[in-house]
C-alpha atoms as a PDB file:
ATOM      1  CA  UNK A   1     -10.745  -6.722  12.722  1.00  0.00           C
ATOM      2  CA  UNK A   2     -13.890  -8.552  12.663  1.00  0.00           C
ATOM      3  CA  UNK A   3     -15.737  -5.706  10.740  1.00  0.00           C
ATOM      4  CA  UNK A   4     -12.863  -4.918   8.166  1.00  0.00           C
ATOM      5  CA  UNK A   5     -13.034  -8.781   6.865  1.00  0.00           C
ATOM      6  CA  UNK A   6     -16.981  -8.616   6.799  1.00  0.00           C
ATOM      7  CA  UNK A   7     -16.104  -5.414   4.605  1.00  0.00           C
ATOM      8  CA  UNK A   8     -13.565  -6.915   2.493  1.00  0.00           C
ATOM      9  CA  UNK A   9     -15.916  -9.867   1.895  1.00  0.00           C
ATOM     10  CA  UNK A  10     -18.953  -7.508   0.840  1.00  0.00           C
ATOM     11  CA  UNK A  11     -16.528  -5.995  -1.037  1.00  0.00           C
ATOM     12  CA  UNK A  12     -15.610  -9.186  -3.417  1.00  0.00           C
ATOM     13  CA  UNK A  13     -19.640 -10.173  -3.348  1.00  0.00           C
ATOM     14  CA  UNK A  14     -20.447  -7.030  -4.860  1.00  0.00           C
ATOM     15  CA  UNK A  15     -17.200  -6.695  -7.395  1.00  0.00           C
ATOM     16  CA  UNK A  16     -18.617 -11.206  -8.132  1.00  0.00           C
ATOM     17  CA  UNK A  17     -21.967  -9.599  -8.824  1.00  0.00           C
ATOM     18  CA  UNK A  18     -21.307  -6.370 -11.053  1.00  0.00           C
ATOM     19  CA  UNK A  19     -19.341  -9.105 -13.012  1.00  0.00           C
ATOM     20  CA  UNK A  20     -22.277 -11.062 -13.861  1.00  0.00           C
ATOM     21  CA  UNK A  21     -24.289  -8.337 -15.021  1.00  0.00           C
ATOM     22  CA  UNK A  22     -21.587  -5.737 -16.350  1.00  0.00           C
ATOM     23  CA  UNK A  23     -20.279  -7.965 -19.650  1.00  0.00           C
ATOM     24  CA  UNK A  24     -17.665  -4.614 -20.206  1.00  0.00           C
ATOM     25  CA  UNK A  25     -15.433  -5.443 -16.707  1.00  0.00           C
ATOM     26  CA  UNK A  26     -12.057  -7.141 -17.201  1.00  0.00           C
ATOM     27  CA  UNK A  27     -10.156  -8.531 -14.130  1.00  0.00           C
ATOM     28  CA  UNK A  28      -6.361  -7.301 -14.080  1.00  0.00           C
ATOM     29  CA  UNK A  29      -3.492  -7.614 -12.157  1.00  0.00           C
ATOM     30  CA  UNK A  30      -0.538  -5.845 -11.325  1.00  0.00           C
ATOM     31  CA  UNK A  31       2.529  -6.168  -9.195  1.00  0.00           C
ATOM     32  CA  UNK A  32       5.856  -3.833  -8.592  1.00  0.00           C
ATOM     33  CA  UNK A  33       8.752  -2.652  -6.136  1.00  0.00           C
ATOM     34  CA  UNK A  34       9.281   0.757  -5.143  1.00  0.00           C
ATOM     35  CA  UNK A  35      10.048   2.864  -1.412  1.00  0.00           C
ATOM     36  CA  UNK A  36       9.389   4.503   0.836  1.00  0.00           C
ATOM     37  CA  UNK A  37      10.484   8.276   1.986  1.00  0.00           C
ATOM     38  CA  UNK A  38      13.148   6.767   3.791  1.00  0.00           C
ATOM     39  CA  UNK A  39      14.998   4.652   1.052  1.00  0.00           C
ATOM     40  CA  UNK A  40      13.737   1.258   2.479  1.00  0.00           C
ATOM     41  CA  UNK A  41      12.385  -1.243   0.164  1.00  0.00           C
ATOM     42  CA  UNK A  42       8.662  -1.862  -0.421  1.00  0.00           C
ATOM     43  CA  UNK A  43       6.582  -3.548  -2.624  1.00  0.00           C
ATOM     44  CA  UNK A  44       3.098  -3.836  -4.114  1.00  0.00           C
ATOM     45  CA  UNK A  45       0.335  -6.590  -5.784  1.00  0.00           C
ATOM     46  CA  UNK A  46      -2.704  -6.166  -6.841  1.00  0.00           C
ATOM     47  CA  UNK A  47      -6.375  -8.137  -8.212  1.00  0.00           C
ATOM     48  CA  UNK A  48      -8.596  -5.498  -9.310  1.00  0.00           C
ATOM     49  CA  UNK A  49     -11.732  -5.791 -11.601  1.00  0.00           C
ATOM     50  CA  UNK A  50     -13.012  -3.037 -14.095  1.00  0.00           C
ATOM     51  CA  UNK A  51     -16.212  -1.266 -13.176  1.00  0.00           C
ATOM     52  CA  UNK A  52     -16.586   1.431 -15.775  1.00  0.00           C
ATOM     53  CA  UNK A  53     -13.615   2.626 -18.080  1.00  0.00           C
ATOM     54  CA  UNK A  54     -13.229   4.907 -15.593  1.00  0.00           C
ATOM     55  CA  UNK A  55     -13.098   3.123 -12.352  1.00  0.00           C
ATOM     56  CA  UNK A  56     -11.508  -0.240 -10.755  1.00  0.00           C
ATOM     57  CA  UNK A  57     -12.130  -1.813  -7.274  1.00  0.00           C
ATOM     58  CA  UNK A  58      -9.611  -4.862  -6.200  1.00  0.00           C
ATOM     59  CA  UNK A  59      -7.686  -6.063  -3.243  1.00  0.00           C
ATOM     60  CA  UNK A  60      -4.017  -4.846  -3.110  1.00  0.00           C
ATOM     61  CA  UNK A  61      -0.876  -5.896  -1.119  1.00  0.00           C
ATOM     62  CA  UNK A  62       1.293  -3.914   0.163  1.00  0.00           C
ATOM     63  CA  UNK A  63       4.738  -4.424   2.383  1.00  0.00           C
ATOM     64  CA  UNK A  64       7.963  -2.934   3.256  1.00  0.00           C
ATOM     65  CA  UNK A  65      10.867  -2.246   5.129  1.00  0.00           C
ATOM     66  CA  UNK A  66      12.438   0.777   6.306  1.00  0.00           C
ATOM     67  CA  UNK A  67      15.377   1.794   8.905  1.00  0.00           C
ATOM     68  CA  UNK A  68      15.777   5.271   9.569  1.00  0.00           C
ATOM     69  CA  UNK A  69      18.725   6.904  11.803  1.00  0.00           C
ATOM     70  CA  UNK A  70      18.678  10.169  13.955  1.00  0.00           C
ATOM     71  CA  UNK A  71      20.493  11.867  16.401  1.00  0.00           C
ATOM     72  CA  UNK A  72      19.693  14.567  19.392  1.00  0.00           C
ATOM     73  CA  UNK A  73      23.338  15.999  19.337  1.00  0.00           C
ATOM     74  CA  UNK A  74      23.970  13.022  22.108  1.00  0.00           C
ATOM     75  CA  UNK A  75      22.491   9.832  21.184  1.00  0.00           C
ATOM     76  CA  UNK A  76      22.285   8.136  17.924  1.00  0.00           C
ATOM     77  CA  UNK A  77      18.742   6.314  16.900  1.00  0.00           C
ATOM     78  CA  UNK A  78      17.746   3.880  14.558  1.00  0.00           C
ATOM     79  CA  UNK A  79      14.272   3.326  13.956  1.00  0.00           C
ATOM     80  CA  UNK A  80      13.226   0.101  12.109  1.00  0.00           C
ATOM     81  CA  UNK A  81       9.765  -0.114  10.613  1.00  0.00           C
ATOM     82  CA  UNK A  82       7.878  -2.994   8.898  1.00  0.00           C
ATOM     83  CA  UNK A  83       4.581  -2.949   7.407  1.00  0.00           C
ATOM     84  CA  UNK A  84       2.538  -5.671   5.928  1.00  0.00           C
ATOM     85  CA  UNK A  85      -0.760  -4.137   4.401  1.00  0.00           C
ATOM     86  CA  UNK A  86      -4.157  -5.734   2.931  1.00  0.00           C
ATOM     87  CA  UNK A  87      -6.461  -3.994   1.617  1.00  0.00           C
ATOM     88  CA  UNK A  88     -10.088  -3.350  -0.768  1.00  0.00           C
ATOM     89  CA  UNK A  89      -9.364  -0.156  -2.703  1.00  0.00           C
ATOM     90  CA  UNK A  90     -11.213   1.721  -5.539  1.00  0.00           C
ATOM     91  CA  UNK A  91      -8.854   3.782  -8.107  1.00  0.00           C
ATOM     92  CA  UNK A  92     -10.717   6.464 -10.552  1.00  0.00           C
ATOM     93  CA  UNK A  93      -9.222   6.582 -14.011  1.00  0.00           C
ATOM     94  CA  UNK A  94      -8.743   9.743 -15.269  1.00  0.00           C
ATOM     95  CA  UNK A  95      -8.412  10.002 -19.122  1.00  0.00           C
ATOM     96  CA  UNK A  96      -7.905   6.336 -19.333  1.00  0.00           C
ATOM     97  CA  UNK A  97      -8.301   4.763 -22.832  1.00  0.00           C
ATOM     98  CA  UNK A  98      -6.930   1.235 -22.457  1.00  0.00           C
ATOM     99  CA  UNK A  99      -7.068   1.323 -26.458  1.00  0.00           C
ATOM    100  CA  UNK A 100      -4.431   4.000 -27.054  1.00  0.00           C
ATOM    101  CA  UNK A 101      -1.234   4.827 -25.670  1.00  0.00           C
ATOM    102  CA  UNK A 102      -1.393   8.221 -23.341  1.00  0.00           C
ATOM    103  CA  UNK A 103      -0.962   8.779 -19.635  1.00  0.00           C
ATOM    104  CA  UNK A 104      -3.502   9.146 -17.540  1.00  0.00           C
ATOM    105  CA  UNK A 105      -4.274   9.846 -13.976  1.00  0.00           C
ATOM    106  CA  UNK A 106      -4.827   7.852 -11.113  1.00  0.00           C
ATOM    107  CA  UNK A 107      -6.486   8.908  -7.343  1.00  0.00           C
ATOM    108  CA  UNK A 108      -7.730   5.999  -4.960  1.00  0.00           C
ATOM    109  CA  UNK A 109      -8.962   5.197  -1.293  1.00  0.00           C
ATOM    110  CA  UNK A 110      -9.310   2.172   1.017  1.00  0.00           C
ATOM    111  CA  UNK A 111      -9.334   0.128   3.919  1.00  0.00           C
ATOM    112  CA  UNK A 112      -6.867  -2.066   4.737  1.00  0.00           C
ATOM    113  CA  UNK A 113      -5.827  -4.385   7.257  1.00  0.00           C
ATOM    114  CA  UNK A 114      -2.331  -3.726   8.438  1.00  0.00           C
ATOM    115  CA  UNK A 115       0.331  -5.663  10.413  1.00  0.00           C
ATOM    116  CA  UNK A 116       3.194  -3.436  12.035  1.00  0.00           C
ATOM    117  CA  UNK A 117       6.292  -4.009  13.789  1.00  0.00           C
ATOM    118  CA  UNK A 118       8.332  -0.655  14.681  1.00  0.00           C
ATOM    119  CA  UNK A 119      11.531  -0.672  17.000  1.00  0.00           C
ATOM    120  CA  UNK A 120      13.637   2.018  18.221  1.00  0.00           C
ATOM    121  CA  UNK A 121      17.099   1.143  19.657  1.00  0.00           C
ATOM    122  CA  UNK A 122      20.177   3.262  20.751  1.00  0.00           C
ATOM    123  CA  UNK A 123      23.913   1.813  21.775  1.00  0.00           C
ATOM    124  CA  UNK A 124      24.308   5.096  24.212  1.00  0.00           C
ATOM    125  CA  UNK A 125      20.781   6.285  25.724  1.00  0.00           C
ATOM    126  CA  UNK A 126      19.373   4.083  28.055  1.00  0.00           C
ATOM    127  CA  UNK A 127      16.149   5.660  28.677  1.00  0.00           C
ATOM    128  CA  UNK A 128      14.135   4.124  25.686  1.00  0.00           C
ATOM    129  CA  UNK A 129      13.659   1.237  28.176  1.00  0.00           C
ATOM    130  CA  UNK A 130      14.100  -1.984  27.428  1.00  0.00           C
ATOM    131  CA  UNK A 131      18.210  -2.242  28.175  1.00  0.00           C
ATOM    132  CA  UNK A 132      20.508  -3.847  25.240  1.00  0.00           C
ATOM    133  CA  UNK A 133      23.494  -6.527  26.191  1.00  0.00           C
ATOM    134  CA  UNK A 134      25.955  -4.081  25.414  1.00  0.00           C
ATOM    135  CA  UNK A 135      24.523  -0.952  26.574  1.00  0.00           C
ATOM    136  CA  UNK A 136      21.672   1.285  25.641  1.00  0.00           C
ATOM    137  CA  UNK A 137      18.324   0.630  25.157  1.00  0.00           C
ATOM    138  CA  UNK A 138      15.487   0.240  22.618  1.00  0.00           C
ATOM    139  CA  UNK A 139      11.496  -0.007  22.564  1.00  0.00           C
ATOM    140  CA  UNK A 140       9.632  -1.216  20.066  1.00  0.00           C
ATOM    141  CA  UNK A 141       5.761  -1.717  19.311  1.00  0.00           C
ATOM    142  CA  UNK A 142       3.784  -4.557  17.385  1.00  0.00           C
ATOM    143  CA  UNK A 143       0.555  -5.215  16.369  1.00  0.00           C
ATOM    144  CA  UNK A 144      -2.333  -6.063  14.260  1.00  0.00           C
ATOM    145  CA  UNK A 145      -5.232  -3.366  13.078  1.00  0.00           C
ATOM    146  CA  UNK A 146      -6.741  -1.310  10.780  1.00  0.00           C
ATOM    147  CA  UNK A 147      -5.736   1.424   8.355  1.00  0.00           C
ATOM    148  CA  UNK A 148      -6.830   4.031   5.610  1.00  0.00           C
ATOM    149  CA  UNK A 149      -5.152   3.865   1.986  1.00  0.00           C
ATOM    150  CA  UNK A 150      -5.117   7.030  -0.262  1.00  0.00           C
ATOM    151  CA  UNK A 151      -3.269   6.562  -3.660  1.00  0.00           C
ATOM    152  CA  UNK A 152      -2.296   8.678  -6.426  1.00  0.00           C
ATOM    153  CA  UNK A 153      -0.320   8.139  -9.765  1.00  0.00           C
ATOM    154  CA  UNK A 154       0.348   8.741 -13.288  1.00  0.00           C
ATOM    155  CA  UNK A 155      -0.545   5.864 -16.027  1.00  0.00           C
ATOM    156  CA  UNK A 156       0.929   4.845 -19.348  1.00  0.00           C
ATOM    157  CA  UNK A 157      -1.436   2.718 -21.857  1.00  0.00           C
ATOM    158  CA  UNK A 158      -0.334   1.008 -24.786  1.00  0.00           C
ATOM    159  CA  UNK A 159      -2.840   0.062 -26.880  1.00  0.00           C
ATOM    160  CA  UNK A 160      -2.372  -3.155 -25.582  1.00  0.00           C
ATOM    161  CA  UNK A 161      -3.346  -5.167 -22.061  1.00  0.00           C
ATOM    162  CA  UNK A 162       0.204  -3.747 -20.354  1.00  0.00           C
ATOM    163  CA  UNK A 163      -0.032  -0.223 -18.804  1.00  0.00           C
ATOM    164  CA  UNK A 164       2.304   0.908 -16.512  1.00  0.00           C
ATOM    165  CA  UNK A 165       2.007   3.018 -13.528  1.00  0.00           C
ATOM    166  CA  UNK A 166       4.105   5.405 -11.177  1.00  0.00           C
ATOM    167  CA  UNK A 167       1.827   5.656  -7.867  1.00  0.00           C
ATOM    168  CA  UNK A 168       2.112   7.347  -3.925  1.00  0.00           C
ATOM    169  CA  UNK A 169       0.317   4.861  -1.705  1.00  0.00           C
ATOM    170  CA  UNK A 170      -0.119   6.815   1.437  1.00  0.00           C
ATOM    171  CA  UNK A 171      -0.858   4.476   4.206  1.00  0.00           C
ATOM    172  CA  UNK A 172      -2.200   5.432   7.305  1.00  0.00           C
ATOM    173  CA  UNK A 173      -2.573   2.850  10.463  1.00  0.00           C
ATOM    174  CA  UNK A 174      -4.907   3.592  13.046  1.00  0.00           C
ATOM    175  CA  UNK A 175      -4.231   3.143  16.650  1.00  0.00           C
ATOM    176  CA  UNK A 176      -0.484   3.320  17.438  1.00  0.00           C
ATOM    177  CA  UNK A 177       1.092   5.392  18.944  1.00  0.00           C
ATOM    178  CA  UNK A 178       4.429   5.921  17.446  1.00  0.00           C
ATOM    179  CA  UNK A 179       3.641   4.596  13.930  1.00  0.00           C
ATOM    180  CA  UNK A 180       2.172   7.538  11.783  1.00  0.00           C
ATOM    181  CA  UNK A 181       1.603   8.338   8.135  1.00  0.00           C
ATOM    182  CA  UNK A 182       3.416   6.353   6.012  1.00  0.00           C
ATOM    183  CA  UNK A 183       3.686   7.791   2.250  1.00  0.00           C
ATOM    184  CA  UNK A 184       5.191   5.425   0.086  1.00  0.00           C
ATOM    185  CA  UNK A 185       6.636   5.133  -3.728  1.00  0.00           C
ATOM    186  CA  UNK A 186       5.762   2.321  -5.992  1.00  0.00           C
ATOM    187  CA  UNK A 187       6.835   1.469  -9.728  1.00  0.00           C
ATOM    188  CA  UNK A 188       4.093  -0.901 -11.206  1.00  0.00           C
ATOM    189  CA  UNK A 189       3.391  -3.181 -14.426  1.00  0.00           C
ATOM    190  CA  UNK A 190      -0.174  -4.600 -14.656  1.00  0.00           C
ATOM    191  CA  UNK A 191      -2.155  -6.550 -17.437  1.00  0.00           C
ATOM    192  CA  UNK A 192      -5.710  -7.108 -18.025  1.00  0.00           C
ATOM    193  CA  UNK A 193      -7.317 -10.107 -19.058  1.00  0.00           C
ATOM    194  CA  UNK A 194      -9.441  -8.408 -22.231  1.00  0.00           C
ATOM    195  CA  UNK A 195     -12.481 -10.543 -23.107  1.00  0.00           C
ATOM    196  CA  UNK A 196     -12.855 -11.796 -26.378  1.00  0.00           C
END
């Protein structure tokens, strides 16, 4: 936990510094809703800064909820996930030209902090183990750690400050045990603050 802050912070000293020298970068920001394979609700934000016309770095925020039911031919399940992610990401820009309007391509990667509460409960099988009031039983798993984001998308320019993007966040915690991959879906609008 310790060593993914020290990395975020690096990570804003260096984007602080390439601003002083690179008089090209814009900061931007962005922010939408979207989901996740299971039809919960999630949601995105985002402060990133403009290396190169082809690359951004920034810290992004993402979070969600999702509730998911199965069945083993005796027992009904519901599993409820939520996720609460922060993270320093870099996105390449393929065949971005902020100055026209054309899609373009988008592939990223980072580290994130993550915060995840998952629960598992059943009104007929009682071996999950904690027991329910009314029967059944559920367990459940919470916690704090770290993570891996990968991210790809397709842009929109429009000769303007606006673009608009359709991205797969695929979010991937590290160290629990029934939390895995997590691939998301994410609508987002995001303007940059052009220098003049």
């Amino acid at each position: 936990m310790k060593k993914l802050i020290a990395l975020v912070g690096l990570l804003l000293l260096y984007v602080s510094g390439f601003g002083q020298t690179d008089q090209t970068g814009t900061f931007g920001i962005r922010g939408g809703i979207g989901t996740d394979i299971s039809g919960g609700l999630a949601y995105g934000l985002g402060f990133n800064y403009r290396l190169q016309s082809s690359m951004e770095m920034g810290l992004v925020v993402f979070g969600g909820k999702s509730t998911e039911t199965s069945d083993n031919g005796f027992n009904l399940y519901e599993e409820t996930t939520k996720i609460f992610v922060l993270g320093a990401q870099a996105n390449w820009l393929f065949s971005h030209r902020p100055d026209e309007a054309k899609l373009f391509f988008i592939a990223g990667t980072g580290l994130a902090f993550m915060n995840v509460d998952w629960e598992e409960r059943s009104d007929t099988d009682t071996s999950l183990g904690t027991p329910l009031p009314n029967g059944g039983s559920m367990q459940s798993e919470s916690g704090s750690g770290g993570g891996a984001i990968f991210d790809i998308g397709l842009g929109h320019t429009f000769k303007s400050p606006f673009d608009l993007r359709f991205e797969v966040p695929i979010i991937v915690p590290f160290g629990y045990e029934n939390v895995g991959v997590i691939p998301t879906f994410i609508f987002t609008a995001g303007y940059r603050f052009v220098k003049k």
